[in-house]
PDB file of N, CA and C in Angstrom:
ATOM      1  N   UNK A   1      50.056  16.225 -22.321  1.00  0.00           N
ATOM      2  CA  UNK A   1      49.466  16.550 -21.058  1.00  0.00           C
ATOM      3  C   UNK A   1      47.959  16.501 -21.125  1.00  0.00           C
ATOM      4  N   UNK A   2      47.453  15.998 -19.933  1.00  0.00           N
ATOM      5  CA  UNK A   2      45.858  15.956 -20.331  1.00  0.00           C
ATOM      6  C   UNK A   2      45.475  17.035 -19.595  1.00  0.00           C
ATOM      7  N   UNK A   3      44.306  17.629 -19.535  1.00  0.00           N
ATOM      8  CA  UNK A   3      43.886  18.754 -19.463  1.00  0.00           C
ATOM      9  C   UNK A   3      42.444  18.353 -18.587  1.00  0.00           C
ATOM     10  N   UNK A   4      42.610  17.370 -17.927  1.00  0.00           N
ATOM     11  CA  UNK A   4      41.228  17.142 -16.801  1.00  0.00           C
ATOM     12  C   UNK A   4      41.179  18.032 -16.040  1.00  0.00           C
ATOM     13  N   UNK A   5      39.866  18.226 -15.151  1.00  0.00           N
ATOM     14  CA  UNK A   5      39.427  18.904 -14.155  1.00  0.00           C
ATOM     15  C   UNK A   5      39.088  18.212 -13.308  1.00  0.00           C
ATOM     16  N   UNK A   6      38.955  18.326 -12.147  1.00  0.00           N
ATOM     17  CA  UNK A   6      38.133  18.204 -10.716  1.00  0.00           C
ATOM     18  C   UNK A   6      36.922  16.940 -11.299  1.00  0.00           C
ATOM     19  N   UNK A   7      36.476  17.560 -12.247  1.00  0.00           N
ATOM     20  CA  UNK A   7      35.042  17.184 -12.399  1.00  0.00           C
ATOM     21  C   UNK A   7      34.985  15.596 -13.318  1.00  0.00           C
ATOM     22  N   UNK A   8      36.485  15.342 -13.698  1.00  0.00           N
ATOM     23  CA  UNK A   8      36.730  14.321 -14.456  1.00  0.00           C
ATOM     24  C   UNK A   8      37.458  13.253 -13.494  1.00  0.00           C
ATOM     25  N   UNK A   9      37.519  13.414 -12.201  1.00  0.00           N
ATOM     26  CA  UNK A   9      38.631  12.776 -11.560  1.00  0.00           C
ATOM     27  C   UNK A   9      37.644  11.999 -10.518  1.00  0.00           C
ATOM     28  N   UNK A  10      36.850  10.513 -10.876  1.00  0.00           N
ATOM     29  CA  UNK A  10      36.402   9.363 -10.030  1.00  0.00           C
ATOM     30  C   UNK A  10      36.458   9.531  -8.451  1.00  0.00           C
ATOM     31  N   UNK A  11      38.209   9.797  -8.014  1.00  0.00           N
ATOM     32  CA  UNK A  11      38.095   9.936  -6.532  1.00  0.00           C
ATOM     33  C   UNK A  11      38.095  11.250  -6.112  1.00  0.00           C
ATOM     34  N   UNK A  12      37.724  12.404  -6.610  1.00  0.00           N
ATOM     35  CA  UNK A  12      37.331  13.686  -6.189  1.00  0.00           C
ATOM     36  C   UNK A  12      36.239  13.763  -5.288  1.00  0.00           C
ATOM     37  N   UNK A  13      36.195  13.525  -3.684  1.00  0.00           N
ATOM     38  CA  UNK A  13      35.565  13.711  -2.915  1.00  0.00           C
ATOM     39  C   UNK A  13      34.104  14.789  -3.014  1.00  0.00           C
ATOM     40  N   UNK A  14      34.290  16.052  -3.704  1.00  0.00           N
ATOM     41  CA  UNK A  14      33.352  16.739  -3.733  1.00  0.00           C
ATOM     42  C   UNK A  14      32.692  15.950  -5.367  1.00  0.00           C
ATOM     43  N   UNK A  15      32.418  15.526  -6.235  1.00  0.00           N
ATOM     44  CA  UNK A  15      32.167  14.719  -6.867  1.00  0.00           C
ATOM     45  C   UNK A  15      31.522  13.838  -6.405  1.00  0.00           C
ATOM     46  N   UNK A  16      32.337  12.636  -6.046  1.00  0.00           N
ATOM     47  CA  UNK A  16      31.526  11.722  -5.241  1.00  0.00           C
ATOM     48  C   UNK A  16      30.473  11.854  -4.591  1.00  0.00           C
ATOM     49  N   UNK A  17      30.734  12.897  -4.001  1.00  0.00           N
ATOM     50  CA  UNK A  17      29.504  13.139  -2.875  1.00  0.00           C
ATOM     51  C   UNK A  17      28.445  14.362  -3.430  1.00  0.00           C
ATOM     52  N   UNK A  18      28.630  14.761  -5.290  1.00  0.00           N
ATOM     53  CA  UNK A  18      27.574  15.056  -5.780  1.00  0.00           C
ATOM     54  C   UNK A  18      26.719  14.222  -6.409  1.00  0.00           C
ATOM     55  N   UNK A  19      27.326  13.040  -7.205  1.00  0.00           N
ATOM     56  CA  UNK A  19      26.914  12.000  -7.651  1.00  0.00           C
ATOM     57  C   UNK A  19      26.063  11.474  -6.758  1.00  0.00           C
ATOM     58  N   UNK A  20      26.441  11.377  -5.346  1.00  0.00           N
ATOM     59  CA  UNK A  20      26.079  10.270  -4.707  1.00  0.00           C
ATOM     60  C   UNK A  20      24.299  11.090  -4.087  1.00  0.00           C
ATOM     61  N   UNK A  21      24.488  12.331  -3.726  1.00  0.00           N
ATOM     62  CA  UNK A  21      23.696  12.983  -3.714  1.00  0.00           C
ATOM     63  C   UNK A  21      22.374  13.253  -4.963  1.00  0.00           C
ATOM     64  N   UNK A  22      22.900  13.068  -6.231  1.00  0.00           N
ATOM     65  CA  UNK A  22      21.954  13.137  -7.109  1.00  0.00           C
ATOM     66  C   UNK A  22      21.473  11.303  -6.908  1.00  0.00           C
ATOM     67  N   UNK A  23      22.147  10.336  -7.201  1.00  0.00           N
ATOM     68  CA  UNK A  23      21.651   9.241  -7.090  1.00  0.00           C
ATOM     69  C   UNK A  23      20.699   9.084  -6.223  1.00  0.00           C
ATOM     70  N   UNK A  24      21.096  10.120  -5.043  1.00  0.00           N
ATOM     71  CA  UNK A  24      19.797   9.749  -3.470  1.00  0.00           C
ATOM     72  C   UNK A  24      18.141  10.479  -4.169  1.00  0.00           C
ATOM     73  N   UNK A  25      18.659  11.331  -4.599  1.00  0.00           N
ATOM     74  CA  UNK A  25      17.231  11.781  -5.075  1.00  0.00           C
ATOM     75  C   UNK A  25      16.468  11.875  -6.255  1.00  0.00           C
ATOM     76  N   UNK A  26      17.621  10.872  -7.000  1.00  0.00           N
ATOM     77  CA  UNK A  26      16.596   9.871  -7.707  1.00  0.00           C
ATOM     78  C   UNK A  26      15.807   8.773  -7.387  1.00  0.00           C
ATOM     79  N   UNK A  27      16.803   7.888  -6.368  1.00  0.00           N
ATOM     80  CA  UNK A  27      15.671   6.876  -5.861  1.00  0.00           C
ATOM     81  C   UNK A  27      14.593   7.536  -4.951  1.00  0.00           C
ATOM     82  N   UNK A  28      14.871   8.158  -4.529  1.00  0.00           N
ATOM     83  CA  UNK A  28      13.794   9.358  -3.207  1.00  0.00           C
ATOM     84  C   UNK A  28      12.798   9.455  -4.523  1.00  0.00           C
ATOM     85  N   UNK A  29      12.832   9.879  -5.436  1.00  0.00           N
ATOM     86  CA  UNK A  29      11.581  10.230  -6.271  1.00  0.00           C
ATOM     87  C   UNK A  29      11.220   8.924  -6.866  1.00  0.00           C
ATOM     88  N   UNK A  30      12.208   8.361  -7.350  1.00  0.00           N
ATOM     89  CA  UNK A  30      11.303   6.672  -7.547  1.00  0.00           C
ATOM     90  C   UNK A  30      10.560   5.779  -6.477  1.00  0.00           C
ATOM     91  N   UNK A  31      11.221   6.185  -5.153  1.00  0.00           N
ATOM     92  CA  UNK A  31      10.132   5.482  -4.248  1.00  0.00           C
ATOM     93  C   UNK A  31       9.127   6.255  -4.046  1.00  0.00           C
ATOM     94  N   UNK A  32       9.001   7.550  -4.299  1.00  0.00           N
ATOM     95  CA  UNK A  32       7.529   8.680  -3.570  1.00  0.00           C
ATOM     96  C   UNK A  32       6.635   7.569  -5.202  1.00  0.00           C
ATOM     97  N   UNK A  33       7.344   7.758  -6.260  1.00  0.00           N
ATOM     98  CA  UNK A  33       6.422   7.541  -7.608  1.00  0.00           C
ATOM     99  C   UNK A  33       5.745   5.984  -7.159  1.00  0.00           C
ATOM    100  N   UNK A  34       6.380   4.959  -6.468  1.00  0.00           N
ATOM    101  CA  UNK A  34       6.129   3.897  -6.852  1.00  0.00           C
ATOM    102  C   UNK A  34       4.884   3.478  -5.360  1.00  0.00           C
ATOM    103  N   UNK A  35       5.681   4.154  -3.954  1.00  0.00           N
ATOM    104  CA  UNK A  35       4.434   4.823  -3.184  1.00  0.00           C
ATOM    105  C   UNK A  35       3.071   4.513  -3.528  1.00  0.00           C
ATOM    106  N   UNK A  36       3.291   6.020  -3.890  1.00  0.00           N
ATOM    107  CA  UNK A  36       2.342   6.795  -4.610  1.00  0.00           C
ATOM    108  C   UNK A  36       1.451   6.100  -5.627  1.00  0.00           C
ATOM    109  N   UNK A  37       1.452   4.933  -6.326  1.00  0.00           N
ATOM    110  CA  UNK A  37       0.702   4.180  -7.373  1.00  0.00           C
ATOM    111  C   UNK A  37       0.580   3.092  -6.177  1.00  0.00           C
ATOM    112  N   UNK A  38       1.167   2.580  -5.516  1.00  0.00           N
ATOM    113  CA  UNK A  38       0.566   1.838  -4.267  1.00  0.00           C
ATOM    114  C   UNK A  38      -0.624   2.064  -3.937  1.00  0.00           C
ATOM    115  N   UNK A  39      -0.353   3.395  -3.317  1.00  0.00           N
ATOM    116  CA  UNK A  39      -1.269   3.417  -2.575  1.00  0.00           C
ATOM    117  C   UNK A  39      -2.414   4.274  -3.342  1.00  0.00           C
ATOM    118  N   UNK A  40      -2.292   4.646  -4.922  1.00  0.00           N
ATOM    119  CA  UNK A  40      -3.231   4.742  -5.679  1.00  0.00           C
ATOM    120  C   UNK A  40      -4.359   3.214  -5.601  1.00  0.00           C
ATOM    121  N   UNK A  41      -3.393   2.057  -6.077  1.00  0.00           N
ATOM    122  CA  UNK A  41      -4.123   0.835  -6.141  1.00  0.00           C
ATOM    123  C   UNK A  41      -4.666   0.476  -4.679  1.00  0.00           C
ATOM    124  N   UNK A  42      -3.859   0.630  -3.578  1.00  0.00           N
ATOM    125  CA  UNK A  42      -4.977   0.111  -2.547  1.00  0.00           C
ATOM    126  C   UNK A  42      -5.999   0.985  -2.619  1.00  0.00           C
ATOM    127  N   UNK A  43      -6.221   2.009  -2.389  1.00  0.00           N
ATOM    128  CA  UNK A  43      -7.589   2.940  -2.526  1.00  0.00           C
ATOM    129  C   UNK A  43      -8.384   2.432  -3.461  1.00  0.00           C
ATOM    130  N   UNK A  44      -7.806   2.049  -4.791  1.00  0.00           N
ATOM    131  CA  UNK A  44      -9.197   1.573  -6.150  1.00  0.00           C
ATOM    132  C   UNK A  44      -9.712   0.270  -5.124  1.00  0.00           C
ATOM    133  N   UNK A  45      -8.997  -0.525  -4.634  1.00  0.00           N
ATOM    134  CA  UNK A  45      -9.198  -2.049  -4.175  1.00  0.00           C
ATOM    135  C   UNK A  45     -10.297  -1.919  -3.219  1.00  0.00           C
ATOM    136  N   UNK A  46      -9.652  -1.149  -2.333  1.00  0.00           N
ATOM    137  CA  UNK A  46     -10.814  -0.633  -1.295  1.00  0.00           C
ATOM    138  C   UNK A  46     -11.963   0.076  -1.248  1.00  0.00           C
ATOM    139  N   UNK A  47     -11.897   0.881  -2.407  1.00  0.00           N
ATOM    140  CA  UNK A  47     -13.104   1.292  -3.137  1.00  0.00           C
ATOM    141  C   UNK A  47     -14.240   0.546  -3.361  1.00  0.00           C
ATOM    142  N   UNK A  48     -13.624  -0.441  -4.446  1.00  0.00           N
ATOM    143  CA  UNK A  48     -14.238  -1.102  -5.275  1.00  0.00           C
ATOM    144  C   UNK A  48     -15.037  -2.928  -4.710  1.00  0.00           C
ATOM    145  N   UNK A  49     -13.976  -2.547  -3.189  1.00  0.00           N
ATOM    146  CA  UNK A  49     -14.604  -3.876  -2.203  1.00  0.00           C
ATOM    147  C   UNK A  49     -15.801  -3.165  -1.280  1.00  0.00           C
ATOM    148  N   UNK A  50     -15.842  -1.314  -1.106  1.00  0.00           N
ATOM    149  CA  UNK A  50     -17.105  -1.100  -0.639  1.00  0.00           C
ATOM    150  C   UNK A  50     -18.100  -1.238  -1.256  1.00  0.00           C
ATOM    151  N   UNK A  51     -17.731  -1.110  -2.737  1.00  0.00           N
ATOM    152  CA  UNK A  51     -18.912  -0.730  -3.437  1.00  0.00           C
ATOM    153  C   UNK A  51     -19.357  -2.055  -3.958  1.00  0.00           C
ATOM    154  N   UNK A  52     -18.811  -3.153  -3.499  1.00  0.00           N
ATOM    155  CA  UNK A  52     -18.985  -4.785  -3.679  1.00  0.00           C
ATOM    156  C   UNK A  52     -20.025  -4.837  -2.789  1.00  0.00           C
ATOM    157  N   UNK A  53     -19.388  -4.454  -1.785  1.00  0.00           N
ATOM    158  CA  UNK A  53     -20.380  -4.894  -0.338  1.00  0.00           C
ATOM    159  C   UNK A  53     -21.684  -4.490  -0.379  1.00  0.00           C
ATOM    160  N   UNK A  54     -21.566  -2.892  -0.626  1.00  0.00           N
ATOM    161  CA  UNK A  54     -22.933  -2.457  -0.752  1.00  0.00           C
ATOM    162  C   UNK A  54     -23.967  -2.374  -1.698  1.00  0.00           C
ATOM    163  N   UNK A  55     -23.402  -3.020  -2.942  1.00  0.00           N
ATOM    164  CA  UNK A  55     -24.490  -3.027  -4.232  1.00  0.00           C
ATOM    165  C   UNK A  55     -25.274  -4.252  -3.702  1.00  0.00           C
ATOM    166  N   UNK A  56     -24.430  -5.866  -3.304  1.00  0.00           N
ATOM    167  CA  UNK A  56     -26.026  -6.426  -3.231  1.00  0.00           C
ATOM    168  C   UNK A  56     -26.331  -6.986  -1.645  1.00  0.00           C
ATOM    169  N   UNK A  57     -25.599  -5.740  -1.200  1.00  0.00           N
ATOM    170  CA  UNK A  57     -26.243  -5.711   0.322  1.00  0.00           C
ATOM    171  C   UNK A  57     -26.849  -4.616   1.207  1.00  0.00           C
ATOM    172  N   UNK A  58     -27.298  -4.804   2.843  1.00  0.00           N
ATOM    173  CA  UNK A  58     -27.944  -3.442   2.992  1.00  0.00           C
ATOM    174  C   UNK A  58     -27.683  -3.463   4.487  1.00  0.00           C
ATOM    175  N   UNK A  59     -27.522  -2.448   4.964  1.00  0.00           N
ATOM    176  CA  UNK A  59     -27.219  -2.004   6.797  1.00  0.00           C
ATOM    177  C   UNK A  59     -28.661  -1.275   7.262  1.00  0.00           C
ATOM    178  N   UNK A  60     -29.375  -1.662   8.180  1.00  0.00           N
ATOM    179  CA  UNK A  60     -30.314  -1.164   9.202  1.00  0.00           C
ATOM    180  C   UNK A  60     -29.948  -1.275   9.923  1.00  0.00           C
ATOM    181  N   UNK A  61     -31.264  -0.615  10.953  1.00  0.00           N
ATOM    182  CA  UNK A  61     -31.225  -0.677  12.386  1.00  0.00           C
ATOM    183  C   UNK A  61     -32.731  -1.104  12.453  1.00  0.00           C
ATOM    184  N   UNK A  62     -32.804  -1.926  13.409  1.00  0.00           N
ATOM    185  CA  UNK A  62     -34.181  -2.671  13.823  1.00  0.00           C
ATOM    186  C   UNK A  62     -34.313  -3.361  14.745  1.00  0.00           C
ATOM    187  N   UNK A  63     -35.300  -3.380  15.146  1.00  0.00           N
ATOM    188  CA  UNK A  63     -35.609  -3.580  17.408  1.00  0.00           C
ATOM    189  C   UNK A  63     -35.951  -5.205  17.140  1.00  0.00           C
ATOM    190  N   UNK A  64     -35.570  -5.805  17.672  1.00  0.00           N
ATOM    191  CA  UNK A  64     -35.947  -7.571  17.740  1.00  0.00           C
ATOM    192  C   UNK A  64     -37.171  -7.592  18.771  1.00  0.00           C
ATOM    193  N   UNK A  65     -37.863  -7.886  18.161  1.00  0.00           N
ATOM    194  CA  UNK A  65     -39.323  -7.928  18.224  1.00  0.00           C
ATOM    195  C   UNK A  65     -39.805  -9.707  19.212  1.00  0.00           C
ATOM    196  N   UNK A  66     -40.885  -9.595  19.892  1.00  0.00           N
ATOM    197  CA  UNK A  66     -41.470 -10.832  20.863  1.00  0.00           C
ATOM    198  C   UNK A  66     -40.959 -12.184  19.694  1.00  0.00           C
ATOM    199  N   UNK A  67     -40.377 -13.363  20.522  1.00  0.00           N
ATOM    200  CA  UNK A  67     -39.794 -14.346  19.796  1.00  0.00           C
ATOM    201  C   UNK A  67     -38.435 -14.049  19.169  1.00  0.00           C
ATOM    202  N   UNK A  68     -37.959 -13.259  19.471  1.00  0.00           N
ATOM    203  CA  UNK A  68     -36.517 -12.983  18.579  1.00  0.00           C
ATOM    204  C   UNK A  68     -37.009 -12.826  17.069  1.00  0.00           C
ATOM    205  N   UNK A  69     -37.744 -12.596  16.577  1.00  0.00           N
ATOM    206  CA  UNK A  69     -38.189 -11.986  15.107  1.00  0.00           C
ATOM    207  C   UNK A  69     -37.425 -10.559  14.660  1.00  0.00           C
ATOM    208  N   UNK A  70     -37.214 -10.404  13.600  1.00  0.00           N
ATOM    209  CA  UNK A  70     -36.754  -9.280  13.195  1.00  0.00           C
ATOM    210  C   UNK A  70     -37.139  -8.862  12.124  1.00  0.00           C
ATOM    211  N   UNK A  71     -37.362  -7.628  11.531  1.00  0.00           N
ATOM    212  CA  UNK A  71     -38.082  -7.370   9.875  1.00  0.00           C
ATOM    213  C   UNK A  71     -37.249  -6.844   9.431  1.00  0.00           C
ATOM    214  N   UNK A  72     -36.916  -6.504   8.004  1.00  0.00           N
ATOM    215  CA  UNK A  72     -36.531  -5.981   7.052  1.00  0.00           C
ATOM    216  C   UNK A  72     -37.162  -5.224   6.224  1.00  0.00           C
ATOM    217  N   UNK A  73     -36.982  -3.509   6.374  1.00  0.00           N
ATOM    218  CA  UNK A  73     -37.579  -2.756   5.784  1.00  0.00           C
ATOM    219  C   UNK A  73     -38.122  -2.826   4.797  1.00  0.00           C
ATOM    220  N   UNK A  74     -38.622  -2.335   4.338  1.00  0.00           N
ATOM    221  CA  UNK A  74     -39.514  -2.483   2.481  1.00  0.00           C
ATOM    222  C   UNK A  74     -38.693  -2.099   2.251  1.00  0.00           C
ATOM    223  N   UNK A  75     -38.196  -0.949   1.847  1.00  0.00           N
ATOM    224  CA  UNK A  75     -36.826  -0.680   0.884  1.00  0.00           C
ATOM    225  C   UNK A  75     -36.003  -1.043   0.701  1.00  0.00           C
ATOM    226  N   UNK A  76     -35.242  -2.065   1.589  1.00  0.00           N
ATOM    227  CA  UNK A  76     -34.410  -2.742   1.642  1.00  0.00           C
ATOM    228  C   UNK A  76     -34.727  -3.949   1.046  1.00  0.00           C
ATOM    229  N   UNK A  77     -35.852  -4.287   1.002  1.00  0.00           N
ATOM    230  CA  UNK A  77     -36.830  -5.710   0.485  1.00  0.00           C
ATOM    231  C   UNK A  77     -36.647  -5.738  -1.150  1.00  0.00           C
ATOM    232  N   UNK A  78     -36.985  -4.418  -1.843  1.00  0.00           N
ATOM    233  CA  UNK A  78     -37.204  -3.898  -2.726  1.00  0.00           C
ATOM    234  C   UNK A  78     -35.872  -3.499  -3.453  1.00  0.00           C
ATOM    235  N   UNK A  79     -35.259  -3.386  -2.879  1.00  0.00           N
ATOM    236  CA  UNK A  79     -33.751  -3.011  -3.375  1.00  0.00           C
ATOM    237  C   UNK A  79     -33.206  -4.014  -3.633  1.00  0.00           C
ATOM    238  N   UNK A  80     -32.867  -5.226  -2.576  1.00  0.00           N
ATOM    239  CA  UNK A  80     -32.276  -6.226  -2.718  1.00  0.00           C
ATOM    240  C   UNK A  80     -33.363  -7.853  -3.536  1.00  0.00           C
ATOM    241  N   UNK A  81     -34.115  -7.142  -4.111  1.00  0.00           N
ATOM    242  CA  UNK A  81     -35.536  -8.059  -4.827  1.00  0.00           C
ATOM    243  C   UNK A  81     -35.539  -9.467  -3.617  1.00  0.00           C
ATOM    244  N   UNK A  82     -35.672  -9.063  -2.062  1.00  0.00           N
ATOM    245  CA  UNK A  82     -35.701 -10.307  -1.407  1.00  0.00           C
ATOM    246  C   UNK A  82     -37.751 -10.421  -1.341  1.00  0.00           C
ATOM    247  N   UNK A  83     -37.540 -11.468  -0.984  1.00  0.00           N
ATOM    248  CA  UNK A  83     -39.377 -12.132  -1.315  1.00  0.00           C
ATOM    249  C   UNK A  83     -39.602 -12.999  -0.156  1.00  0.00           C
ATOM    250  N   UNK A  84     -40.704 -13.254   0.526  1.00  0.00           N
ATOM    251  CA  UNK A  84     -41.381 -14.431   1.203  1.00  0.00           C
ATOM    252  C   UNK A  84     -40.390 -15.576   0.844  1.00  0.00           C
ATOM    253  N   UNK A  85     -39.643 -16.424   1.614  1.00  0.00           N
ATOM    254  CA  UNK A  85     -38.926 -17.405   1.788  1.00  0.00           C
ATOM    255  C   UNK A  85     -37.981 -17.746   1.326  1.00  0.00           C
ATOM    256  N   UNK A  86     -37.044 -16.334   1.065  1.00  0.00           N
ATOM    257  CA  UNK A  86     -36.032 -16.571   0.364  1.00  0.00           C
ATOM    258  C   UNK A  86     -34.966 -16.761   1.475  1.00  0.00           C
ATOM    259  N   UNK A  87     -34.094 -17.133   1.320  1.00  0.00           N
ATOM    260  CA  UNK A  87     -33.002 -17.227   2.521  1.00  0.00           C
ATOM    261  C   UNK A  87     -32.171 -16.079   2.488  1.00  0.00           C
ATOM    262  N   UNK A  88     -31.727 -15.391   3.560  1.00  0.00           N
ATOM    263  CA  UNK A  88     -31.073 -14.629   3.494  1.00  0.00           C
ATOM    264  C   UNK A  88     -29.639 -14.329   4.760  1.00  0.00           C
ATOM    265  N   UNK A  89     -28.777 -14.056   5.102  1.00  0.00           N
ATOM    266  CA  UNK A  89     -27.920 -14.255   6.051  1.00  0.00           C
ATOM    267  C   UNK A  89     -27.537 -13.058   6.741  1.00  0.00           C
ATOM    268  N   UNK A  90     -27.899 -13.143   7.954  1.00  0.00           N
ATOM    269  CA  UNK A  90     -27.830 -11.747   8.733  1.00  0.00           C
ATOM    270  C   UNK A  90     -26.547 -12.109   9.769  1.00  0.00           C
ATOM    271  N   UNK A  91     -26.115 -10.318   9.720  1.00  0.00           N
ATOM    272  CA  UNK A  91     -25.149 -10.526  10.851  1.00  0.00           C
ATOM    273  C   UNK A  91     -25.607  -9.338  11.969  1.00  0.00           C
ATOM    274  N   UNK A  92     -25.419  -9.661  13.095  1.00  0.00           N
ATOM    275  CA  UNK A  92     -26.038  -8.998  14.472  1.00  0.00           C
ATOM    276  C   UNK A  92     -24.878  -8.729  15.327  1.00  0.00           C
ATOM    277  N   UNK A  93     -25.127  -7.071  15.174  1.00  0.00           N
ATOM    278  CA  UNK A  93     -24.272  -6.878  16.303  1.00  0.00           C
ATOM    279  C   UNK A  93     -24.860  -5.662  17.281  1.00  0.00           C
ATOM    280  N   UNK A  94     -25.271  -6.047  18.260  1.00  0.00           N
ATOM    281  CA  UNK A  94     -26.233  -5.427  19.141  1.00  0.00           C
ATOM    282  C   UNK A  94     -25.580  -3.413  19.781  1.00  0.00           C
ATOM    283  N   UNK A  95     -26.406  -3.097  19.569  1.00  0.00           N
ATOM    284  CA  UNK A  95     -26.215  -1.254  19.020  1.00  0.00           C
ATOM    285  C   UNK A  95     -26.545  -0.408  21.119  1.00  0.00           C
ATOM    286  N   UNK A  96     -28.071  -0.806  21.146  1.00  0.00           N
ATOM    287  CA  UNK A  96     -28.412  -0.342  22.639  1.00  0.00           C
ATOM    288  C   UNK A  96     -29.584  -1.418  23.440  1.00  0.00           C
ATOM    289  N   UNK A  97     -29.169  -1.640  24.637  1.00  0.00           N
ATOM    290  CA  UNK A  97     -30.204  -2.921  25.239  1.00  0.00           C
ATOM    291  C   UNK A  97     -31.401  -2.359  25.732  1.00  0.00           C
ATOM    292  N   UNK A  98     -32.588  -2.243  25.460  1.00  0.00           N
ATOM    293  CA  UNK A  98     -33.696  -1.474  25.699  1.00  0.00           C
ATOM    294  C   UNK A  98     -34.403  -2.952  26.791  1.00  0.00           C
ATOM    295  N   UNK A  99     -33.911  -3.075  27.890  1.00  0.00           N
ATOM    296  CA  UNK A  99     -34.614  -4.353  28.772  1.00  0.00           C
ATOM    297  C   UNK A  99     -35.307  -3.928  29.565  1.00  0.00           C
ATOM    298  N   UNK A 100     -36.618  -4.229  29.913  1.00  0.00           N
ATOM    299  CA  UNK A 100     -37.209  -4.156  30.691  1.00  0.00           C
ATOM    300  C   UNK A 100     -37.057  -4.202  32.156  1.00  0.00           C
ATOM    301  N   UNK A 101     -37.043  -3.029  33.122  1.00  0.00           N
ATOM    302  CA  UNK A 101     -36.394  -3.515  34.589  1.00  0.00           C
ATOM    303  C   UNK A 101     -37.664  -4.184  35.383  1.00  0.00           C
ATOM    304  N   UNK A 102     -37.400  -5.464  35.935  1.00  0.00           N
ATOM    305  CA  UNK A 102     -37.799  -6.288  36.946  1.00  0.00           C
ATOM    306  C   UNK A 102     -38.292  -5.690  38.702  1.00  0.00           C
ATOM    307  N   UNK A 103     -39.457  -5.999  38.613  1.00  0.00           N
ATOM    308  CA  UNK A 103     -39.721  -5.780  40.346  1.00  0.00           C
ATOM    309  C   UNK A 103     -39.079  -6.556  41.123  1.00  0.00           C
ATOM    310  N   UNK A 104     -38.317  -6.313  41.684  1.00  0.00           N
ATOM    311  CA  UNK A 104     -38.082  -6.724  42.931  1.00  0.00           C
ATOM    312  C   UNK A 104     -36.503  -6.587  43.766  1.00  0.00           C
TER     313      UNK A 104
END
């Protein structure tokens, strides 16, 4: 005679549905773990693309001056070692319109 229990018997409904229950929250913790290092790595990525942007670049604010001329702060000059005729590539995106109102 064999001497099994409940706990040895494959189609034992309450079994099954402890097994099946521990299996759920193992993958439940393997997906929070794997998540979780996701979205560890997007944060380094995104980090490490601000700190791209801003080491050899620079954000002002500055009034466009008679002729469409524009300057670039000294510190910013100085930071980014830019010089008399170097080329440099600006992007413009207009902040407040200070226009002059018209007579008439």
């Amino acid at each position: 005679m064999s001497s099994s229990s409940s706990n040895d018997n494959p189609t034992d409904p309450v079994e099954a549905f402890k097994k099946a229950m521990e299996k759920g929250g193992e993958a439940q913790k393997d997906f929070a773990r794997q998540f979780s290092a996701m979205q560890a790595d997007a944060m380094q990525n995104y980090l490490a693309m601000l700190r791209g942007l801003s080491f050899y670049n620079a954000m002002f604010k500055t009034t466009v001056q008679s002729g469409g001329r524009i300057s670039i702060p000294e510190a910013e000059r100085q930071a980014l070692d830019i010089e008399d005729g170097d080329l440099v590539q600006v992007i413009v995106i207009p902040i407040e319109r200070r226009r002059k109102k018209s007579d008439g």
